[in-house]
PDB file of N, CA and C in Angstrom:
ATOM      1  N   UNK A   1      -9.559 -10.623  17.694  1.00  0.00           N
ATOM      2  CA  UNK A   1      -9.665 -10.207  16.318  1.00  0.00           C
ATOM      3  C   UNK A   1      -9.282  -8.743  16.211  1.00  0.00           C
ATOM      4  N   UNK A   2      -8.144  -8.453  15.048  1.00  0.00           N
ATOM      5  CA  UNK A   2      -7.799  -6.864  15.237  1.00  0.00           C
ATOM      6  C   UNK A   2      -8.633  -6.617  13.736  1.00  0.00           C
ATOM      7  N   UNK A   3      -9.557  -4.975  14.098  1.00  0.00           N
ATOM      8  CA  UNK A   3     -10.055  -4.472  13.238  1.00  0.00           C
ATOM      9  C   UNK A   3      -9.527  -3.140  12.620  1.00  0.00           C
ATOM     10  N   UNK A   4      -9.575  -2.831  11.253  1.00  0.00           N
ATOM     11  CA  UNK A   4      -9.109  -1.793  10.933  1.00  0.00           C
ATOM     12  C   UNK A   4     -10.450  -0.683  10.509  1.00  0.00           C
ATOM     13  N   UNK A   5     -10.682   0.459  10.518  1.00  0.00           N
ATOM     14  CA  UNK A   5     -11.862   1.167  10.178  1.00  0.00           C
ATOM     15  C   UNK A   5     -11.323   2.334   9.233  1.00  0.00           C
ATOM     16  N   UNK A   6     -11.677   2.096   7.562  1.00  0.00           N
ATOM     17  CA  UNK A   6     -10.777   3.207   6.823  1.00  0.00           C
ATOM     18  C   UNK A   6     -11.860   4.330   6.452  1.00  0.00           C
ATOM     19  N   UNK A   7     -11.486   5.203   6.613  1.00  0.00           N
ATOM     20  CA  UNK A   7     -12.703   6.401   6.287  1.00  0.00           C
ATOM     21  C   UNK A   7     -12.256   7.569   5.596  1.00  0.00           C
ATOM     22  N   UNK A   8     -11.277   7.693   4.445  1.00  0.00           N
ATOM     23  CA  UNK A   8     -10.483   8.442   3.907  1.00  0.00           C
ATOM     24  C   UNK A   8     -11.574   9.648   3.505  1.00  0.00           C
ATOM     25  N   UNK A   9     -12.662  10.243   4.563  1.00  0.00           N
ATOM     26  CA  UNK A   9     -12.925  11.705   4.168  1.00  0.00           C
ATOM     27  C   UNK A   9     -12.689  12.571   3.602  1.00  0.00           C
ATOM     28  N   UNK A  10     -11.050  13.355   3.529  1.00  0.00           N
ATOM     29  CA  UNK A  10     -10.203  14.175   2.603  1.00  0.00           C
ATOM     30  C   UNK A  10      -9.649  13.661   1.567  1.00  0.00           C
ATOM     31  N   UNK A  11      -9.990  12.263   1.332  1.00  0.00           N
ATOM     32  CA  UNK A  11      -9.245  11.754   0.312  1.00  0.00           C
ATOM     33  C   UNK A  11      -7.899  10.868   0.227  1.00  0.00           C
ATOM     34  N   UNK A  12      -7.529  10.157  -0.465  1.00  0.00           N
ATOM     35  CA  UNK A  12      -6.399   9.588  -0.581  1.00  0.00           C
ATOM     36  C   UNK A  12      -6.048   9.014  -2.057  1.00  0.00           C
ATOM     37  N   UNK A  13      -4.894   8.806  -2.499  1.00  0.00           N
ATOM     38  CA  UNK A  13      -4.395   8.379  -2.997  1.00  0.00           C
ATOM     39  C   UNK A  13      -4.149   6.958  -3.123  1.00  0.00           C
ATOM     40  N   UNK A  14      -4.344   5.968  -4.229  1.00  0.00           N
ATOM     41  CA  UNK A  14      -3.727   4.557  -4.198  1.00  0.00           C
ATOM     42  C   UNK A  14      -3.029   4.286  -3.569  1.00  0.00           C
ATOM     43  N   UNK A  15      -1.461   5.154  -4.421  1.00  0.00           N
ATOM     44  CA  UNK A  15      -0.361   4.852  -4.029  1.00  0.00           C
ATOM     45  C   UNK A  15       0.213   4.956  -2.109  1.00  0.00           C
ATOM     46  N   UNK A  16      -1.216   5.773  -1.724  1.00  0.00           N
ATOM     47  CA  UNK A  16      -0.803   6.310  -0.411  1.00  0.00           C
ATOM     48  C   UNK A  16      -1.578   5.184   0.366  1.00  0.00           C
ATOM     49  N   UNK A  17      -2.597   4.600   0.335  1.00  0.00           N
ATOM     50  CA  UNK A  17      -3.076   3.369   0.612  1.00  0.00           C
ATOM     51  C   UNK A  17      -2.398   2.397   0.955  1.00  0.00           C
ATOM     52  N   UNK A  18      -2.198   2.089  -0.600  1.00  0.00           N
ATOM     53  CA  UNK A  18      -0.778   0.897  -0.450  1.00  0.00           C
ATOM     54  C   UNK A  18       0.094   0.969   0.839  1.00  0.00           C
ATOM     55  N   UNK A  19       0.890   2.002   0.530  1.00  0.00           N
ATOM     56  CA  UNK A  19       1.877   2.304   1.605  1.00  0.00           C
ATOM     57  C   UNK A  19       1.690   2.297   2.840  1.00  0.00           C
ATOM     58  N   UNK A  20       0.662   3.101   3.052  1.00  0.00           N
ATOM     59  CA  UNK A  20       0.015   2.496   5.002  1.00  0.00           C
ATOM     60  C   UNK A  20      -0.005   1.286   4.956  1.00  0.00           C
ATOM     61  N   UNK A  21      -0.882   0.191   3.792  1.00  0.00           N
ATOM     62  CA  UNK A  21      -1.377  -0.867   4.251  1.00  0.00           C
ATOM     63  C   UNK A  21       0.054  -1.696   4.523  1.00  0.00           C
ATOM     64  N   UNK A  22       0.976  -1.654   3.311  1.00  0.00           N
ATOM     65  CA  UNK A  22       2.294  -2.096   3.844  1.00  0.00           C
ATOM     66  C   UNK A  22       3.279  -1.792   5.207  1.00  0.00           C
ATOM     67  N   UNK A  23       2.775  -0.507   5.535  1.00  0.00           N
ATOM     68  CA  UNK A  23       3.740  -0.138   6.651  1.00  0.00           C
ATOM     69  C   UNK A  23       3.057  -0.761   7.817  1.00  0.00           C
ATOM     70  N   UNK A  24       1.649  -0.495   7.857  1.00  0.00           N
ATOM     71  CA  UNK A  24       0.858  -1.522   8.615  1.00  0.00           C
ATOM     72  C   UNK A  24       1.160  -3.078   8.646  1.00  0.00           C
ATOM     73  N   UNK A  25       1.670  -3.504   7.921  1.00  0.00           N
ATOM     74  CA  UNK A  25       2.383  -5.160   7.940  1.00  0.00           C
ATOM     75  C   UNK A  25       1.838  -5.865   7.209  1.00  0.00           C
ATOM     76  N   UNK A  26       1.662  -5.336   5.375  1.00  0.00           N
ATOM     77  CA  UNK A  26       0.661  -6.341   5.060  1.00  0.00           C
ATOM     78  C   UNK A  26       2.192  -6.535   3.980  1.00  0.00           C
ATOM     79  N   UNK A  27       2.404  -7.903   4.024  1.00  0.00           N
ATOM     80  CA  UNK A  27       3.291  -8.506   3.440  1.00  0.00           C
ATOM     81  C   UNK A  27       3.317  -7.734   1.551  1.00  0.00           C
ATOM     82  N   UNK A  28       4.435  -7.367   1.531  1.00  0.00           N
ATOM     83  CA  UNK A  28       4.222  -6.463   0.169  1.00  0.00           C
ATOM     84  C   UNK A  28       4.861  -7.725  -0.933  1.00  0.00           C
ATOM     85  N   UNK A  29       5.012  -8.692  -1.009  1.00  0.00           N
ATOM     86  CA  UNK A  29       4.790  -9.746  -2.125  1.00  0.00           C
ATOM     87  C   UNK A  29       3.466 -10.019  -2.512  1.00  0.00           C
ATOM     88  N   UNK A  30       2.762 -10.238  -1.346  1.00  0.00           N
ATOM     89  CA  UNK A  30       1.255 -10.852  -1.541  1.00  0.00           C
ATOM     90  C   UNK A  30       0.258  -9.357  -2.424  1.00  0.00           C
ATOM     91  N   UNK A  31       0.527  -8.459  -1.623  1.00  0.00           N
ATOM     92  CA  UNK A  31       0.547  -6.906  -2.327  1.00  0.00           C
ATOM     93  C   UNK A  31       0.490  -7.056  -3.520  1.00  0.00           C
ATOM     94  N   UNK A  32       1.788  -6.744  -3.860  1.00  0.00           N
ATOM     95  CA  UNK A  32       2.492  -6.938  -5.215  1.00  0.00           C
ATOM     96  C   UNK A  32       1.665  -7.755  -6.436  1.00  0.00           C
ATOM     97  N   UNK A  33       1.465  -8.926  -5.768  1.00  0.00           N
ATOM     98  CA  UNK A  33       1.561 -10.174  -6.626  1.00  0.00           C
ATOM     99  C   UNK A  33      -0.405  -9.785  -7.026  1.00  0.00           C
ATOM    100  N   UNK A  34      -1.259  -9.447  -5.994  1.00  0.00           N
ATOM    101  CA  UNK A  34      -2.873  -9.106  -6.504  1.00  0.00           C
ATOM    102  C   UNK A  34      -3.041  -8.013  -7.474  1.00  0.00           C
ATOM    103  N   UNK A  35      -1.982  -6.800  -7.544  1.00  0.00           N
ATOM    104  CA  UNK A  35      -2.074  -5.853  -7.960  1.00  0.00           C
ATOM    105  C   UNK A  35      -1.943  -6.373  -9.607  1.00  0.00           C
ATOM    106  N   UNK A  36      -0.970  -7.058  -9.514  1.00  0.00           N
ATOM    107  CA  UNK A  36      -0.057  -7.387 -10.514  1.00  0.00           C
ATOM    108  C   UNK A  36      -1.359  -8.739 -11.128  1.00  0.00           C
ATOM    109  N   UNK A  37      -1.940  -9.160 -10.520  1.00  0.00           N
ATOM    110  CA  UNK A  37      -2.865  -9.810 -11.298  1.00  0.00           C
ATOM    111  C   UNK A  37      -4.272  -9.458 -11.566  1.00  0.00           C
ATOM    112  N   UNK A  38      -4.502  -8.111 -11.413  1.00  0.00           N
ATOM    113  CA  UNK A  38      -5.163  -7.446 -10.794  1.00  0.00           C
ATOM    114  C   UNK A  38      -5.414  -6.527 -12.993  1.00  0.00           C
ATOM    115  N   UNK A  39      -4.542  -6.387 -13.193  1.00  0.00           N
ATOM    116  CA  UNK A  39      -3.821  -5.772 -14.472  1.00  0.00           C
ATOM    117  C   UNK A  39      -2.747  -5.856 -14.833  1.00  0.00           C
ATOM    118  N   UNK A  40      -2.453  -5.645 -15.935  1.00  0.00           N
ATOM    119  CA  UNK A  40      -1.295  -5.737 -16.909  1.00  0.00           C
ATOM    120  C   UNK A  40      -0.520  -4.269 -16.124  1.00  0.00           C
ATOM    121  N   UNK A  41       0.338  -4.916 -15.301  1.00  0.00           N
ATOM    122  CA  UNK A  41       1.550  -4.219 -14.695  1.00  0.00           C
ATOM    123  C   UNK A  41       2.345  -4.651 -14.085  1.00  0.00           C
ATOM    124  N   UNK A  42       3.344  -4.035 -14.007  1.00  0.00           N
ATOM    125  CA  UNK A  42       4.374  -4.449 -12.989  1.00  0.00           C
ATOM    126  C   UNK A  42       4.462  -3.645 -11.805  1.00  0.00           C
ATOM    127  N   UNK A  43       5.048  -4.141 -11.080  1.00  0.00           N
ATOM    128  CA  UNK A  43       4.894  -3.207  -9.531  1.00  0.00           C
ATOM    129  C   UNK A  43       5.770  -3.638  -8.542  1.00  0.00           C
ATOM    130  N   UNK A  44       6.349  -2.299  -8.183  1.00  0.00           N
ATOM    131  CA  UNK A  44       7.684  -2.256  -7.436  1.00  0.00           C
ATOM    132  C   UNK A  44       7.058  -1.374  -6.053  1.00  0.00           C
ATOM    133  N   UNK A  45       7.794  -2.666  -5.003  1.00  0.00           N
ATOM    134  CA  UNK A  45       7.821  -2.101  -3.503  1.00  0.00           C
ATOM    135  C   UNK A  45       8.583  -1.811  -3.163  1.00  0.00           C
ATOM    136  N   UNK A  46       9.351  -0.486  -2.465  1.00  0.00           N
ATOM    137  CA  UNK A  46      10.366  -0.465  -1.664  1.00  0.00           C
ATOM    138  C   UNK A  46      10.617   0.965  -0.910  1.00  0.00           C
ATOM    139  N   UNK A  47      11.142   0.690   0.244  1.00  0.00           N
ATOM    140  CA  UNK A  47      10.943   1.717   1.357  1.00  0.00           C
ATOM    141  C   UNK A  47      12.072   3.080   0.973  1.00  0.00           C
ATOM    142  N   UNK A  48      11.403   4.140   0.555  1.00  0.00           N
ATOM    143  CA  UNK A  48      12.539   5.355   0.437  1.00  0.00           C
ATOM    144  C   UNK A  48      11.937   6.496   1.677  1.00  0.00           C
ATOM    145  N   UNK A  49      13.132   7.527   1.540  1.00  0.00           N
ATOM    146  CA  UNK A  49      12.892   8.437   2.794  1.00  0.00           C
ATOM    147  C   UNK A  49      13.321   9.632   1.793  1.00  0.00           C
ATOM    148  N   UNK A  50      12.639  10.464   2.071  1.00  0.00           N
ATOM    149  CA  UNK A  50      12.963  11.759   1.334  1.00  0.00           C
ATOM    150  C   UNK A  50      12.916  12.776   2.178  1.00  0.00           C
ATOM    151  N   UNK A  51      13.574  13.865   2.470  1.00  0.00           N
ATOM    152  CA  UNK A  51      13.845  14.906   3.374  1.00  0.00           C
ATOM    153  C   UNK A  51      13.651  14.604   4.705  1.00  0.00           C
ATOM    154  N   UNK A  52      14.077  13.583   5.063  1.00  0.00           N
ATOM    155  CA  UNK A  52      14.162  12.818   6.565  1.00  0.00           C
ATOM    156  C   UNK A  52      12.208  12.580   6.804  1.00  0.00           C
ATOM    157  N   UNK A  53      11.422  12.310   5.761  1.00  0.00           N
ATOM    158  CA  UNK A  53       9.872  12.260   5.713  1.00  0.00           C
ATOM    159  C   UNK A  53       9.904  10.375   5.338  1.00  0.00           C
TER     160      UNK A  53
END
């Protein structure tokens, strides 16, 4: 069984959440699709790179 332990002390962001949890391998349709039923929104995944970051 793999465990994850989140303890965001300094804080975090949603949007920055998300993004670990996706880069971590959590299928970003299934993502997508809770958020999105979650509230009246739409919601776009996709991988950008900005200043080689």
């Amino acid at each position: 069984m793999t465990s994850l332990i989140f303890d965001p002390f300094m804080g975090a962001s949603g949007d920055m959440i998300i993004a670990a949890l996706v880069d971590l391998g959590a299928d970003p349709s299934r993502v997508r699709c809770a958020m999105e039923s979650a509230a009246s929104v739409a919601v776009g995944i996709s991988r950008t790179s900005r200043n080689g970051v």
